[in-house]
C-alpha atoms as a PDB file:
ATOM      1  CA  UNK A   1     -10.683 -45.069  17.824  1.00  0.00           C
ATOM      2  CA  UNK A   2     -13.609 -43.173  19.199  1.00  0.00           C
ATOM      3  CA  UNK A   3     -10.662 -40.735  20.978  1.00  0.00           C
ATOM      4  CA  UNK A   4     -10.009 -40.143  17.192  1.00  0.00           C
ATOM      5  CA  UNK A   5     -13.614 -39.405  15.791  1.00  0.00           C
ATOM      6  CA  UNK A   6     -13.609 -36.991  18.338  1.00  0.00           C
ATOM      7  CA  UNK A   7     -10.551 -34.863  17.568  1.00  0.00           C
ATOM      8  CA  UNK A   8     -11.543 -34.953  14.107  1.00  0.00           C
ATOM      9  CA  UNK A   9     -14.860 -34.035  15.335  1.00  0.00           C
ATOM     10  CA  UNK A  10     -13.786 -30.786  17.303  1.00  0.00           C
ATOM     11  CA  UNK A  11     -11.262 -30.104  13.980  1.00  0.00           C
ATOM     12  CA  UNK A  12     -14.207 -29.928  12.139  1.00  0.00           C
ATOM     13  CA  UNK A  13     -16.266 -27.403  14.000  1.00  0.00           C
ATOM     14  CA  UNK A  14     -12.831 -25.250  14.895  1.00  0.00           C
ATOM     15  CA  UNK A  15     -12.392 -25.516  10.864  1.00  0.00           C
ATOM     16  CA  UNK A  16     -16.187 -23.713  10.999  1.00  0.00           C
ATOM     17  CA  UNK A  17     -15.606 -21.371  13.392  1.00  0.00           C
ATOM     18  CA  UNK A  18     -15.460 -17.664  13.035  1.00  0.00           C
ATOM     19  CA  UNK A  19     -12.052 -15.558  12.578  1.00  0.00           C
ATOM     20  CA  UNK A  20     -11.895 -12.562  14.270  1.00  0.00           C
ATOM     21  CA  UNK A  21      -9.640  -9.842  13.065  1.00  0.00           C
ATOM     22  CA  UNK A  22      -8.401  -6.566  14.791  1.00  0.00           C
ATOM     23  CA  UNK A  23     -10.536  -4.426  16.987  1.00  0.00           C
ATOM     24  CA  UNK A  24     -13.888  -5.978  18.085  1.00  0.00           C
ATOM     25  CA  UNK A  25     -16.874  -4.690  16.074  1.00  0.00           C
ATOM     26  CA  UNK A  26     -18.901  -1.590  17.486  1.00  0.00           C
ATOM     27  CA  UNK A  27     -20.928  -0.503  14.691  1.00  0.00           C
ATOM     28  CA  UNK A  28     -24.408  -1.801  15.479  1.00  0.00           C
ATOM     29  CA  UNK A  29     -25.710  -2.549  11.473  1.00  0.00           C
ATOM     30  CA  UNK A  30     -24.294  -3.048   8.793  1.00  0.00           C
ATOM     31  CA  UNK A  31     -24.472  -0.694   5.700  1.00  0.00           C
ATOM     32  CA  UNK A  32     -25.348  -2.204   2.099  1.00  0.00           C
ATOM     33  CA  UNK A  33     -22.083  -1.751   0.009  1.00  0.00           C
ATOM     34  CA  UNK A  34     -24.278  -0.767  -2.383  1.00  0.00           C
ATOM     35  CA  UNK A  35     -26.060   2.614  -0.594  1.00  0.00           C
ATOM     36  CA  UNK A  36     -22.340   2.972   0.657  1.00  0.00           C
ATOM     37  CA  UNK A  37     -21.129   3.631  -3.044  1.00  0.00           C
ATOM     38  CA  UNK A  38     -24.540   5.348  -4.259  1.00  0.00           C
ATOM     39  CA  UNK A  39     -23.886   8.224  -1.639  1.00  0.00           C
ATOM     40  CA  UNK A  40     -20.247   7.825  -0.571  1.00  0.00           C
ATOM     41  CA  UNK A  41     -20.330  11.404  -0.025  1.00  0.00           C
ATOM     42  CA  UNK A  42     -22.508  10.994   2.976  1.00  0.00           C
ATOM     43  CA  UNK A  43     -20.007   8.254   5.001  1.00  0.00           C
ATOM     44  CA  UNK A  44     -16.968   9.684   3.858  1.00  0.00           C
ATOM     45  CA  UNK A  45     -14.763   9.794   7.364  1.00  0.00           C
ATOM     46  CA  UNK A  46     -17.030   7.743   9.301  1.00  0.00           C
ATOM     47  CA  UNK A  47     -17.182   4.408  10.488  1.00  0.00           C
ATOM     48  CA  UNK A  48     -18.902   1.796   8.833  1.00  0.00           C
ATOM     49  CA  UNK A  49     -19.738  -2.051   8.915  1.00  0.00           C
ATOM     50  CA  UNK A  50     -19.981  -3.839   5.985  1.00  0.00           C
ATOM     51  CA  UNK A  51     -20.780  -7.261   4.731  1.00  0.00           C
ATOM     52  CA  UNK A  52     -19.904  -9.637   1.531  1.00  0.00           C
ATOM     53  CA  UNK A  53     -18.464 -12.309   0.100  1.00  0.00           C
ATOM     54  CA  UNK A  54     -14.647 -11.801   0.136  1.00  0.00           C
ATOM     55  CA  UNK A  55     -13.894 -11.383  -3.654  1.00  0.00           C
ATOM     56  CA  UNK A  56      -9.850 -11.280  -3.479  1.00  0.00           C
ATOM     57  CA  UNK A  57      -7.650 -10.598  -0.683  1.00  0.00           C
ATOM     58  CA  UNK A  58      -4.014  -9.414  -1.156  1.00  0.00           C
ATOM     59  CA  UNK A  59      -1.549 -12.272  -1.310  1.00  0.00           C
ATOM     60  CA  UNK A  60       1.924 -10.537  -0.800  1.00  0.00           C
ATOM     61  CA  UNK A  61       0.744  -9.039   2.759  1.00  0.00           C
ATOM     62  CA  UNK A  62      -2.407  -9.617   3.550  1.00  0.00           C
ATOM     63  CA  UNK A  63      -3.252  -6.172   4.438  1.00  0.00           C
ATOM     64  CA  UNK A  64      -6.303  -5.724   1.944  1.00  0.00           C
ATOM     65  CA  UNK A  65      -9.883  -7.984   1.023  1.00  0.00           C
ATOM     66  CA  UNK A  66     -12.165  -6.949  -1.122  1.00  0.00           C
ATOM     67  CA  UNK A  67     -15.804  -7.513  -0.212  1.00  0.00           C
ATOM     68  CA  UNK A  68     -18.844  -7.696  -2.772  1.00  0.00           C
ATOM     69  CA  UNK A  69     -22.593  -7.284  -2.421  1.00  0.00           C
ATOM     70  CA  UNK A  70     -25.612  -8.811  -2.297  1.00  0.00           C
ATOM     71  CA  UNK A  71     -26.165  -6.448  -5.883  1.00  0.00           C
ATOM     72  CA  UNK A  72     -22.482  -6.920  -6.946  1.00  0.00           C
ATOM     73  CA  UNK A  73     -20.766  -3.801  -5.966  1.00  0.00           C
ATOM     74  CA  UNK A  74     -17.354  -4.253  -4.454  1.00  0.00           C
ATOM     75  CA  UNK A  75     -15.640  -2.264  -1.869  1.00  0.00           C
ATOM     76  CA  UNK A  76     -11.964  -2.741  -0.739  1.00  0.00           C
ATOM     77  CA  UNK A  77     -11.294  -2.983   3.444  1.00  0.00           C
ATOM     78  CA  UNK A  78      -7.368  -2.088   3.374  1.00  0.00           C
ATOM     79  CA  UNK A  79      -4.969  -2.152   6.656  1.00  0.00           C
ATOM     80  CA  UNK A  80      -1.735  -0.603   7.147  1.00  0.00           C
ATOM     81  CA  UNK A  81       0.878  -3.651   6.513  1.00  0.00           C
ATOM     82  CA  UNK A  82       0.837  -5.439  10.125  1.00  0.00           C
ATOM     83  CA  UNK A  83      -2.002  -4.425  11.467  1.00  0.00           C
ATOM     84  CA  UNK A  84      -4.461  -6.847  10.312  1.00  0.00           C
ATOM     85  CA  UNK A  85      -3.381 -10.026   8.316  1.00  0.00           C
ATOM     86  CA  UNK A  86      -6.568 -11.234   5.782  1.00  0.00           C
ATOM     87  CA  UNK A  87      -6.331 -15.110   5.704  1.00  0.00           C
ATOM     88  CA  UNK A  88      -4.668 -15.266   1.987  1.00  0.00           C
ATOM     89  CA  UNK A  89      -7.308 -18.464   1.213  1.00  0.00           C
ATOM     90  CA  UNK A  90     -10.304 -16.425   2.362  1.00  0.00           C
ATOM     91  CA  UNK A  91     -11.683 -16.040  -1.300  1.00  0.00           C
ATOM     92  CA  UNK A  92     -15.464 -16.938  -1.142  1.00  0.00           C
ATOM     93  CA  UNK A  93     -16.031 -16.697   2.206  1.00  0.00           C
ATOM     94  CA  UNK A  94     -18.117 -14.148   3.715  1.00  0.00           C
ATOM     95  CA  UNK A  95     -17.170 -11.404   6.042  1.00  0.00           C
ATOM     96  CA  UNK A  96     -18.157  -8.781   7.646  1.00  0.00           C
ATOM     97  CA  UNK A  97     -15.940  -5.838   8.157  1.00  0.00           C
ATOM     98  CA  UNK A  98     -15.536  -1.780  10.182  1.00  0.00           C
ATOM     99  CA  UNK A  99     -13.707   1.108   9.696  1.00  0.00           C
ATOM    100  CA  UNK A 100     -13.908   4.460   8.354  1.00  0.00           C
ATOM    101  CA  UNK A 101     -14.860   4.942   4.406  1.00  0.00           C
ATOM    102  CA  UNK A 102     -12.336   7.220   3.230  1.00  0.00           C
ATOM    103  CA  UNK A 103     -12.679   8.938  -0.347  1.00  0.00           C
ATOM    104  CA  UNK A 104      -9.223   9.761  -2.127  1.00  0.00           C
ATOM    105  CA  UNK A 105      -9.081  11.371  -5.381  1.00  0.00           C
ATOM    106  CA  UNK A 106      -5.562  10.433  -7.393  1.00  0.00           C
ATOM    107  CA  UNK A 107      -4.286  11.917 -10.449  1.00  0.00           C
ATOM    108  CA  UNK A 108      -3.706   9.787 -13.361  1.00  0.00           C
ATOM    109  CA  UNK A 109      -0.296   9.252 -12.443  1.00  0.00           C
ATOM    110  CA  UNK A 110      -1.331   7.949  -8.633  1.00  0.00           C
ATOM    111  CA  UNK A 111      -3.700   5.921 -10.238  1.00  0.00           C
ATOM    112  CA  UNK A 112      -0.910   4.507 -12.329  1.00  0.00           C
ATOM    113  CA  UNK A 113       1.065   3.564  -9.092  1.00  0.00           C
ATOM    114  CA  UNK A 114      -2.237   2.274  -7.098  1.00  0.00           C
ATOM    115  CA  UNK A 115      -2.707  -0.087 -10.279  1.00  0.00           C
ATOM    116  CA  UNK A 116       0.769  -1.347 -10.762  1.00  0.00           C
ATOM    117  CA  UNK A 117       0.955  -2.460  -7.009  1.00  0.00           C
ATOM    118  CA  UNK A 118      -1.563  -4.143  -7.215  1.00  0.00           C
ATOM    119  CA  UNK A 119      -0.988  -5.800 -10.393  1.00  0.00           C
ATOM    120  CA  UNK A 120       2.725  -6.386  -8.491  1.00  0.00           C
ATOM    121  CA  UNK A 121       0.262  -8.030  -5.582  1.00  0.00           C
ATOM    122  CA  UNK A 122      -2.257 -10.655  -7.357  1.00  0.00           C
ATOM    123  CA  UNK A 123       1.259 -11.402  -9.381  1.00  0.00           C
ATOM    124  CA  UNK A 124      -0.610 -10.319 -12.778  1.00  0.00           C
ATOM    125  CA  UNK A 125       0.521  -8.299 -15.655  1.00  0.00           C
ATOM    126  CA  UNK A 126       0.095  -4.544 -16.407  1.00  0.00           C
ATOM    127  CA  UNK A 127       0.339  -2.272 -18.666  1.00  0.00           C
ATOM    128  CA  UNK A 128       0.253   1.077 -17.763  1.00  0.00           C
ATOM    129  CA  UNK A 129      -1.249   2.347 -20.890  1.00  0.00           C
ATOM    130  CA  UNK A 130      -4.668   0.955 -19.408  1.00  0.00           C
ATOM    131  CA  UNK A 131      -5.006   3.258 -16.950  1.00  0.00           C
ATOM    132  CA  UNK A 132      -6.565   6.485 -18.826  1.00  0.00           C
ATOM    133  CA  UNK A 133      -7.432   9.515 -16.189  1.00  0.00           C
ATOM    134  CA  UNK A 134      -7.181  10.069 -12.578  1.00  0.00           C
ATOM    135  CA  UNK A 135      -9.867   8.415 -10.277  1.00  0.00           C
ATOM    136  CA  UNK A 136     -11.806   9.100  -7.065  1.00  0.00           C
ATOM    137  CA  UNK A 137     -10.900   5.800  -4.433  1.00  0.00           C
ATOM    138  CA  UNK A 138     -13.265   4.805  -2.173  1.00  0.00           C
ATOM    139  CA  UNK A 139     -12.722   2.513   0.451  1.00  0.00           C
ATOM    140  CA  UNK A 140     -12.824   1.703   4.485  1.00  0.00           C
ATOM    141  CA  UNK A 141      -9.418   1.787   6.254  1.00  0.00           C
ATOM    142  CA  UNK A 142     -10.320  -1.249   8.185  1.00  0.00           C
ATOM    143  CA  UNK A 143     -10.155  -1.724  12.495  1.00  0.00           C
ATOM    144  CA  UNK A 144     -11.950  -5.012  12.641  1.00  0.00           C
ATOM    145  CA  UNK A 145     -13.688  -7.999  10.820  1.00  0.00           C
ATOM    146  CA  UNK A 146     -15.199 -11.445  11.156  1.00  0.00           C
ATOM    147  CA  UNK A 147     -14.758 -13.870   8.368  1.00  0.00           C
ATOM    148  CA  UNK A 148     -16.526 -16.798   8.142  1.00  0.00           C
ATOM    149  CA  UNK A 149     -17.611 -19.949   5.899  1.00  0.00           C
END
């Protein structure tokens, strides 16, 4: 019995422990997602560390999470397919998250696309109609990150 309490006991803390994701994290601070998006211009193509409380994550692959801020703001950490796998039940937990913030501007009908997969990802509905104009994308093209409880 007490062999039992105990491997429920180490389940517990493994169940609490951190999970580490791609490359190791270099950056020494974190930036606040929100002075990332209130002068993207100025990290565009570097490397940067974020942290937030994972808002979504993509549950066809696993290759994107989006992160939100202590003031709200959201920022999407996307992988190429493979490369990193987000833990598809990571919703709510907090993470923390490097790679280089990347700007993209997309015409209306890239926009289109970008929204329709990943409508075709979260398994909602859309309407293209919705979508009215182009858009500028910003987000980090992720090499590492640490998710925890």
């Amino acid at each position: 019995m007490k062999l039992l309490f105990a491997i429920l006991a180490a389940a517990s803390f493994l169940g609490a422990a951190e999970i580490k994701l791609g490359k190791p994290l270099s950056v020494k601070e974190p930036v606040g997602i929100a002075t990332l998006l209130a002068h993207p211009d100025d990290y565009a193509g570097k490397t940067v560390q974020v942290r937030g409380k994972i808002a979504e994550v993509c549950q066809m692959m696993g290759c994107w999470m989006d992160l939100v801020g202590d003031g709200g703001q959201k920022i999407r950490i996307k992988v190429n397919d493979g490369e990193i796998v987000f833990p598809k039940d990571a919703s709510g937990k907090t993470a923390v998250a490097e790679g280089r913030f990347t700007k993209t501007v997309l015409t209306r009908e890239q926009a289109v696309a970008q929204a329709q997969e990943e409508a075709k990802e979260m398994g909602r509905k859309f309407n293209p109609a919705s979508v009215k104009s182009g858009m500028t994308l910003y987000q980090i093209q992720g090499t590492g990150a640490v998710v925890t409880e």
